[in-house]
C-alpha atoms as a PDB file:
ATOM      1  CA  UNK A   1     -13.145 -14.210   1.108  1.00  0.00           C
ATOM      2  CA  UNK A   2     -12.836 -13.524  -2.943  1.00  0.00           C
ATOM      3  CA  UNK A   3     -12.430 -15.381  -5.662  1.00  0.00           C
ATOM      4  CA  UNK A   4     -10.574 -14.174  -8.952  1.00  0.00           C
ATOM      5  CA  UNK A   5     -11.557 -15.705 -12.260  1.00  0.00           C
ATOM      6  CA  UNK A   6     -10.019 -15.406 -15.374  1.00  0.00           C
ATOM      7  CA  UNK A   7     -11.978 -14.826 -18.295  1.00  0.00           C
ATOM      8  CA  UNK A   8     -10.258 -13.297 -21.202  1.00  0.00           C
ATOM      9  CA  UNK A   9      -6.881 -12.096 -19.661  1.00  0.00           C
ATOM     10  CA  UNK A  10      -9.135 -10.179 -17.090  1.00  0.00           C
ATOM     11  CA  UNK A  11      -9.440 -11.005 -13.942  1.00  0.00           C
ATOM     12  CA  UNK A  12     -13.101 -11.072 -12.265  1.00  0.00           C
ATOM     13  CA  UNK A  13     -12.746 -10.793  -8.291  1.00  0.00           C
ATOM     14  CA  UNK A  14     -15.647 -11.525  -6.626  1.00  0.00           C
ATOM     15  CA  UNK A  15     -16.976 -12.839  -3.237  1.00  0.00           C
ATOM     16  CA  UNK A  16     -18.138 -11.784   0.336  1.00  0.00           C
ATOM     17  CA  UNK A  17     -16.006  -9.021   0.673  1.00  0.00           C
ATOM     18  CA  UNK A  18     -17.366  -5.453   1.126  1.00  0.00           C
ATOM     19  CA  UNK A  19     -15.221  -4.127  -1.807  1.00  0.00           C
ATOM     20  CA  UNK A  20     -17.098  -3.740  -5.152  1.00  0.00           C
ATOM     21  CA  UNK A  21     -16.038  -6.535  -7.910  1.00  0.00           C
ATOM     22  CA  UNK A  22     -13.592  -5.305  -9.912  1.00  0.00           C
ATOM     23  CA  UNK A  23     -12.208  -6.703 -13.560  1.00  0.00           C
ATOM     24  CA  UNK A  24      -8.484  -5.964 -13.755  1.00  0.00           C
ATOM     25  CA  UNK A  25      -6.402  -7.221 -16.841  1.00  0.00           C
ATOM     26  CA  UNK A  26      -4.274 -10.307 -15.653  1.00  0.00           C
ATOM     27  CA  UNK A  27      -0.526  -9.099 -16.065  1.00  0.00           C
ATOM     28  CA  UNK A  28       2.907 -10.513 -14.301  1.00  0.00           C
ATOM     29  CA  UNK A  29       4.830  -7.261 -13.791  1.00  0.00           C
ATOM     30  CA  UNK A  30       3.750  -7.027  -9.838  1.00  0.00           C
ATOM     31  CA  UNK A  31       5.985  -6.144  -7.333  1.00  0.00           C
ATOM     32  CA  UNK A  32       8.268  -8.548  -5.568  1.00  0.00           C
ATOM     33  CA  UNK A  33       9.375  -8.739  -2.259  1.00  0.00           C
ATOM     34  CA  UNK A  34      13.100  -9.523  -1.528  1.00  0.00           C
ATOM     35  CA  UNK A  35      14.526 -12.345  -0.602  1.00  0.00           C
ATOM     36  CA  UNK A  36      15.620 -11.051   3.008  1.00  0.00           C
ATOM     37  CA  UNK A  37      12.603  -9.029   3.229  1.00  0.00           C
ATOM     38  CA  UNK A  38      10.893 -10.427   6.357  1.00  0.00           C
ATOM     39  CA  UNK A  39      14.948  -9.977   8.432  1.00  0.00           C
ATOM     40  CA  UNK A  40      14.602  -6.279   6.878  1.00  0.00           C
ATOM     41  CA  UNK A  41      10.852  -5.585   8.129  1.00  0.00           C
ATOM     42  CA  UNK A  42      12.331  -6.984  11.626  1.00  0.00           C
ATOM     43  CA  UNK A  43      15.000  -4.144  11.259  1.00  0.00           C
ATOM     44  CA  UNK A  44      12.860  -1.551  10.512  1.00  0.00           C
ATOM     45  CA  UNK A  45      10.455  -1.840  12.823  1.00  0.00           C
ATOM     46  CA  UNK A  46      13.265  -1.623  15.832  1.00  0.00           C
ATOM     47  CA  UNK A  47      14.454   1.240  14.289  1.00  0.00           C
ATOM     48  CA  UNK A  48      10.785   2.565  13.975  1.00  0.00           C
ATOM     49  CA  UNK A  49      10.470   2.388  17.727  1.00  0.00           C
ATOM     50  CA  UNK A  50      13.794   3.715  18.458  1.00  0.00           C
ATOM     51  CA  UNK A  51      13.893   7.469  20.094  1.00  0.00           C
ATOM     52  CA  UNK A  52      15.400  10.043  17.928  1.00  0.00           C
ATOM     53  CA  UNK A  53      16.302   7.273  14.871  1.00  0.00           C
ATOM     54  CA  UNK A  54      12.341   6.388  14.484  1.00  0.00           C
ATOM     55  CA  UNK A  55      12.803  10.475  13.194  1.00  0.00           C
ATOM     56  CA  UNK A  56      15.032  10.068  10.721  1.00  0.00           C
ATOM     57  CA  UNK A  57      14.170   6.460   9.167  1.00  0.00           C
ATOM     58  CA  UNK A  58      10.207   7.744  10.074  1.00  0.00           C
ATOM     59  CA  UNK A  59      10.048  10.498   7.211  1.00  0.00           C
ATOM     60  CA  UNK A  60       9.298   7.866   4.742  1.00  0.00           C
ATOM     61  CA  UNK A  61       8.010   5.198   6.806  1.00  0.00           C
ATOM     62  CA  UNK A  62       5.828   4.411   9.061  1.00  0.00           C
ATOM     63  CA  UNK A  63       4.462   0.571  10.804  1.00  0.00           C
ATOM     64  CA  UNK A  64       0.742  -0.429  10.070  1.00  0.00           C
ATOM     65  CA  UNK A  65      -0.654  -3.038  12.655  1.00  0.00           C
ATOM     66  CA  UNK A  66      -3.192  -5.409  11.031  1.00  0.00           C
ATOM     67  CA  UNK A  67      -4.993  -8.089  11.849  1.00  0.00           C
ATOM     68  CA  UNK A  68      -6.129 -10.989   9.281  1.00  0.00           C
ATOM     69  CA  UNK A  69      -9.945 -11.111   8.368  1.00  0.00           C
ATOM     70  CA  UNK A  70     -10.164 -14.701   8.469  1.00  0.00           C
ATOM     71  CA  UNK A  71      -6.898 -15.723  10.456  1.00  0.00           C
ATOM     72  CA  UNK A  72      -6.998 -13.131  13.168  1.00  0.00           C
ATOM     73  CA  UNK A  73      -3.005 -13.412  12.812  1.00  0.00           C
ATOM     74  CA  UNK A  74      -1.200  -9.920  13.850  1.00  0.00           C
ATOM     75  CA  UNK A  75       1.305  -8.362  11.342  1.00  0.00           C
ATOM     76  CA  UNK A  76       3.685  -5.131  11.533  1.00  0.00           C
ATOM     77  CA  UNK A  77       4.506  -4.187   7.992  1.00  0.00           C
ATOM     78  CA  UNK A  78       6.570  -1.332   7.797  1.00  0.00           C
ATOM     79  CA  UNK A  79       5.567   0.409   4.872  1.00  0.00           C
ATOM     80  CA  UNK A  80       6.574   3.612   2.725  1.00  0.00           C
ATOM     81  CA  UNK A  81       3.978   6.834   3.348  1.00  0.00           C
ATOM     82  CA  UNK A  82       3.215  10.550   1.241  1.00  0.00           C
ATOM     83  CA  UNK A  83       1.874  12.873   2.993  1.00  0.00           C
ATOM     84  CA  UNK A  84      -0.697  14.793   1.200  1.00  0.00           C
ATOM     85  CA  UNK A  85      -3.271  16.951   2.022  1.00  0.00           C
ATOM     86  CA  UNK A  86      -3.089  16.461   5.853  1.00  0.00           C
ATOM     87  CA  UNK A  87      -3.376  12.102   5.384  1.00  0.00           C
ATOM     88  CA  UNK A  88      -1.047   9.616   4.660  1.00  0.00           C
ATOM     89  CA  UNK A  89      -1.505   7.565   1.105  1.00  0.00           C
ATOM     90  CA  UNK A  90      -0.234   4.411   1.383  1.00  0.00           C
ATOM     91  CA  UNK A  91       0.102   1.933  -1.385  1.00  0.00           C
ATOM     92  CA  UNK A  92       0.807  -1.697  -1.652  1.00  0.00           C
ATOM     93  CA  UNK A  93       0.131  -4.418  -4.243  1.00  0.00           C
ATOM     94  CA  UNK A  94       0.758  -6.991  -1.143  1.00  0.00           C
ATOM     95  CA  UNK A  95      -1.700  -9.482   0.374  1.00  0.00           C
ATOM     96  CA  UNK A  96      -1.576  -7.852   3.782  1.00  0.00           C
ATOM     97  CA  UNK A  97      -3.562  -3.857   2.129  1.00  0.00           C
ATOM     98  CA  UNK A  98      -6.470  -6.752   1.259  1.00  0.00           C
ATOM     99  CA  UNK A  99      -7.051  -7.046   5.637  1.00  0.00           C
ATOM    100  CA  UNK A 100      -7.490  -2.823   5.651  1.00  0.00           C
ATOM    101  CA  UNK A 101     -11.338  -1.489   5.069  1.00  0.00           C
ATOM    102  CA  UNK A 102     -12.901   1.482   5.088  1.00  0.00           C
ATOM    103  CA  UNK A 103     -13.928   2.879   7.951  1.00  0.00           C
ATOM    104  CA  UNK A 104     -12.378   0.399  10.397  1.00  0.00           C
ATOM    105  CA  UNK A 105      -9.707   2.077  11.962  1.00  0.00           C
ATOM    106  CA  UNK A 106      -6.048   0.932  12.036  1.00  0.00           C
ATOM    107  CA  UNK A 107      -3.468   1.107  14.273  1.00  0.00           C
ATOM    108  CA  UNK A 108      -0.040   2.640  12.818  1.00  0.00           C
ATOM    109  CA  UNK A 109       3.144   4.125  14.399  1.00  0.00           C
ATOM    110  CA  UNK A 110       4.029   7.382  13.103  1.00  0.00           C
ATOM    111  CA  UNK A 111       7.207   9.076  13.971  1.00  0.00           C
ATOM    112  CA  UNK A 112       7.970   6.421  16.863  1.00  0.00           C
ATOM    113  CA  UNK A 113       4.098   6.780  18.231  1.00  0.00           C
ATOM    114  CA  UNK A 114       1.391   4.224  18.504  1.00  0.00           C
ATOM    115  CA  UNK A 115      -1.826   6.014  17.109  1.00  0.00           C
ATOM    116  CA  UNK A 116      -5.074   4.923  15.358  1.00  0.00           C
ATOM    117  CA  UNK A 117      -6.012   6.126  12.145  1.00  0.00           C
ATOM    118  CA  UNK A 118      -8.808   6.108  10.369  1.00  0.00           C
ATOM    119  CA  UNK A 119      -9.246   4.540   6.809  1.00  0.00           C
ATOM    120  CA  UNK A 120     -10.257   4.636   3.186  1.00  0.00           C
ATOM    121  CA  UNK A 121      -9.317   2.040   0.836  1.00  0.00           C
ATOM    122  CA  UNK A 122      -8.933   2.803  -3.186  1.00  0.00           C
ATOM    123  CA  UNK A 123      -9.487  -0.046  -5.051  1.00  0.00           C
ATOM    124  CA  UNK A 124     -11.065   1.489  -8.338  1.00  0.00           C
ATOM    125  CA  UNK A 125      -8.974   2.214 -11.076  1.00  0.00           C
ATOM    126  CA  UNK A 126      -9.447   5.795 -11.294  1.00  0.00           C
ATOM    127  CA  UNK A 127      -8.180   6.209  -7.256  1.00  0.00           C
ATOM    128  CA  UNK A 128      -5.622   4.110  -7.205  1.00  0.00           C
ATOM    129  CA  UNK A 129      -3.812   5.710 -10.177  1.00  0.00           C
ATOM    130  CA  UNK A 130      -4.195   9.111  -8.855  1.00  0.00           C
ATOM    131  CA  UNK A 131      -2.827   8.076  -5.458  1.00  0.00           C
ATOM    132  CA  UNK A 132      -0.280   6.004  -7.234  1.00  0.00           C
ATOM    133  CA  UNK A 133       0.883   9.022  -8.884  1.00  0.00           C
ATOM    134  CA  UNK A 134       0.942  11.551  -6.104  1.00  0.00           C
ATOM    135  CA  UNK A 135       2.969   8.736  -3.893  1.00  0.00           C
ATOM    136  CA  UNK A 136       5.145   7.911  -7.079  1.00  0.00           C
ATOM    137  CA  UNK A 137       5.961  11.977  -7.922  1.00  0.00           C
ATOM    138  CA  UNK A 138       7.225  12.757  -4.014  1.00  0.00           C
ATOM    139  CA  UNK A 139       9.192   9.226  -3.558  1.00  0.00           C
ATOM    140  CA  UNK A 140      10.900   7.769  -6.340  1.00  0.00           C
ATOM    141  CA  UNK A 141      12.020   4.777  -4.446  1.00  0.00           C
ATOM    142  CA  UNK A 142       8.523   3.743  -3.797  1.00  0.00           C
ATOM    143  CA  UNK A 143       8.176   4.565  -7.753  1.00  0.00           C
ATOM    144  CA  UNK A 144      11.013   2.043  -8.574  1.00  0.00           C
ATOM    145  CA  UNK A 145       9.662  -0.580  -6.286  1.00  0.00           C
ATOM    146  CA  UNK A 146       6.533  -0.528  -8.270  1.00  0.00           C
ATOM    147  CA  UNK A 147       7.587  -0.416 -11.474  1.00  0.00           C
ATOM    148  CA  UNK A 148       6.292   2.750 -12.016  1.00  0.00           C
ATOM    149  CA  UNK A 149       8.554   5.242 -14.859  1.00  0.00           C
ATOM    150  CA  UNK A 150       9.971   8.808 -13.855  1.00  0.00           C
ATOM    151  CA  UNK A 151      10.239  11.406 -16.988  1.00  0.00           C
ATOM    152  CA  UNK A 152      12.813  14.104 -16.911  1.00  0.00           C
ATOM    153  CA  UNK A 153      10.383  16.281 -14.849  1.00  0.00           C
ATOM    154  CA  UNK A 154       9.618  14.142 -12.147  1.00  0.00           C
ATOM    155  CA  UNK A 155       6.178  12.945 -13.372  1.00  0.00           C
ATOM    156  CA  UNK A 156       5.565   9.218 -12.976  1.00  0.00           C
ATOM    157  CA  UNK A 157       4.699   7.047 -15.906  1.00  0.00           C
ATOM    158  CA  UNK A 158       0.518   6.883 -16.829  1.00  0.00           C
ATOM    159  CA  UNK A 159       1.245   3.527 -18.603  1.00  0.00           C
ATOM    160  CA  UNK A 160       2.919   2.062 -15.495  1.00  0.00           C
ATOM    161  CA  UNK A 161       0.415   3.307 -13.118  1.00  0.00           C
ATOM    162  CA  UNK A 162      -2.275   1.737 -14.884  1.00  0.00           C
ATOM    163  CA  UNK A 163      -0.213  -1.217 -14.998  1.00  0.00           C
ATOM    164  CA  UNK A 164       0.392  -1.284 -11.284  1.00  0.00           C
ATOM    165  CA  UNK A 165      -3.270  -1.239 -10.500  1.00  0.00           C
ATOM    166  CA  UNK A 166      -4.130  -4.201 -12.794  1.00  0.00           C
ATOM    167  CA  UNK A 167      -1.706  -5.968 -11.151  1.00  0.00           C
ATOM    168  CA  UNK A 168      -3.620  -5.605  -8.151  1.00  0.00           C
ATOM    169  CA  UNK A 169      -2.223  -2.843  -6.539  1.00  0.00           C
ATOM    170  CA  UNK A 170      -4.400  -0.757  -4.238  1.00  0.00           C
ATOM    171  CA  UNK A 171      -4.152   2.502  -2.301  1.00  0.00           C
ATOM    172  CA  UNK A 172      -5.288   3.741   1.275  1.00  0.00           C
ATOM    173  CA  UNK A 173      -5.772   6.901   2.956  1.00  0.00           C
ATOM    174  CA  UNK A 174      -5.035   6.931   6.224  1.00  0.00           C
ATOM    175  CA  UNK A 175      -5.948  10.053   8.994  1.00  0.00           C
ATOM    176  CA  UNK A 176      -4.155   9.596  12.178  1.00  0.00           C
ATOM    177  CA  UNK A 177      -5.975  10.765  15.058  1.00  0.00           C
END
């Protein structure tokens, strides 16, 4: 479990988790989820498992399978992917990316097929922008969902990506297997 204290504006996590502390400025411009959005997951992940329309609506999505530290409850979040450099990045400022460590694997279905994946979480500020920013630059949706700016040439906002991760947001690389 961690504990955030605020000192400053800046938020001090810290706790028994395996992730390093980390002081993030305390801002309210984090993402939101909508007010259908656990009726939409429900739809997405049928049509994730559906042959032939799991390879359309799967170019940009894919399910991640994870299981609560302390709760051991199950959830299937269908989440937005970039590929890059032969992984998946996957970013979320979301409670459920906080379950995900490194090297314990996950289970994810990619392109309508259950398959484990390995992991490596960003947390630091430095990763999570760069990841941020790949994600951002190849799917502008997942940009606007984040708050995160597009300029004329496609190049995402640095401001906003720094904003994103002080907000808590945090990035993961994931290899299928």
């Amino acid at each position: 479990m961690t504990d955030a204290k605020v000192t400053n504006g800046t938020a001090v996590m810290s706790g028994t988790s395996d992730v390093q502390s980390e002081q993030r400025p305390v801002v309210g411009d984090r993402a939101q989820t909508l007010a259908l959005q656990g009726l939409v997951n429900r739809i997405v992940r049928g049509l994730l498992r559906t042959p032939l329309l799991c390879r359309v609506v799967g170019k940009r999505l894919i399910t991640v399978y994870v299981v609560g530290r302390t709760s051991g409850r199950r959830y299937s979040v269908p989440v937005a992917y970039t590929r890059h450099d032969g992984i998946l990045l996957v970013g979320t400022p979301f409670g459920w990316g906080r379950n995900l460590r490194t090297g314990q694997p996950v289970t994810i279905r990619l392109q309508g097929k259950r398959r484990t994946a390995d992991v490596e979480v960003l947390t630091d500020e430095g990763g999570v922008v760069a990841a941020y920013a790949v994600m951002a630059r190849d799917n502008h949706q997942f940009a606007k969902f984040n708050h995160i700016s597009i300029d004329a040439a496609g190049n995402p906002g640095s401001s906003d990506l720094h904003r994103a991760w002080a907000a808590g947001a945090r990035a993961m690389r994931l290899t299928p297997r």
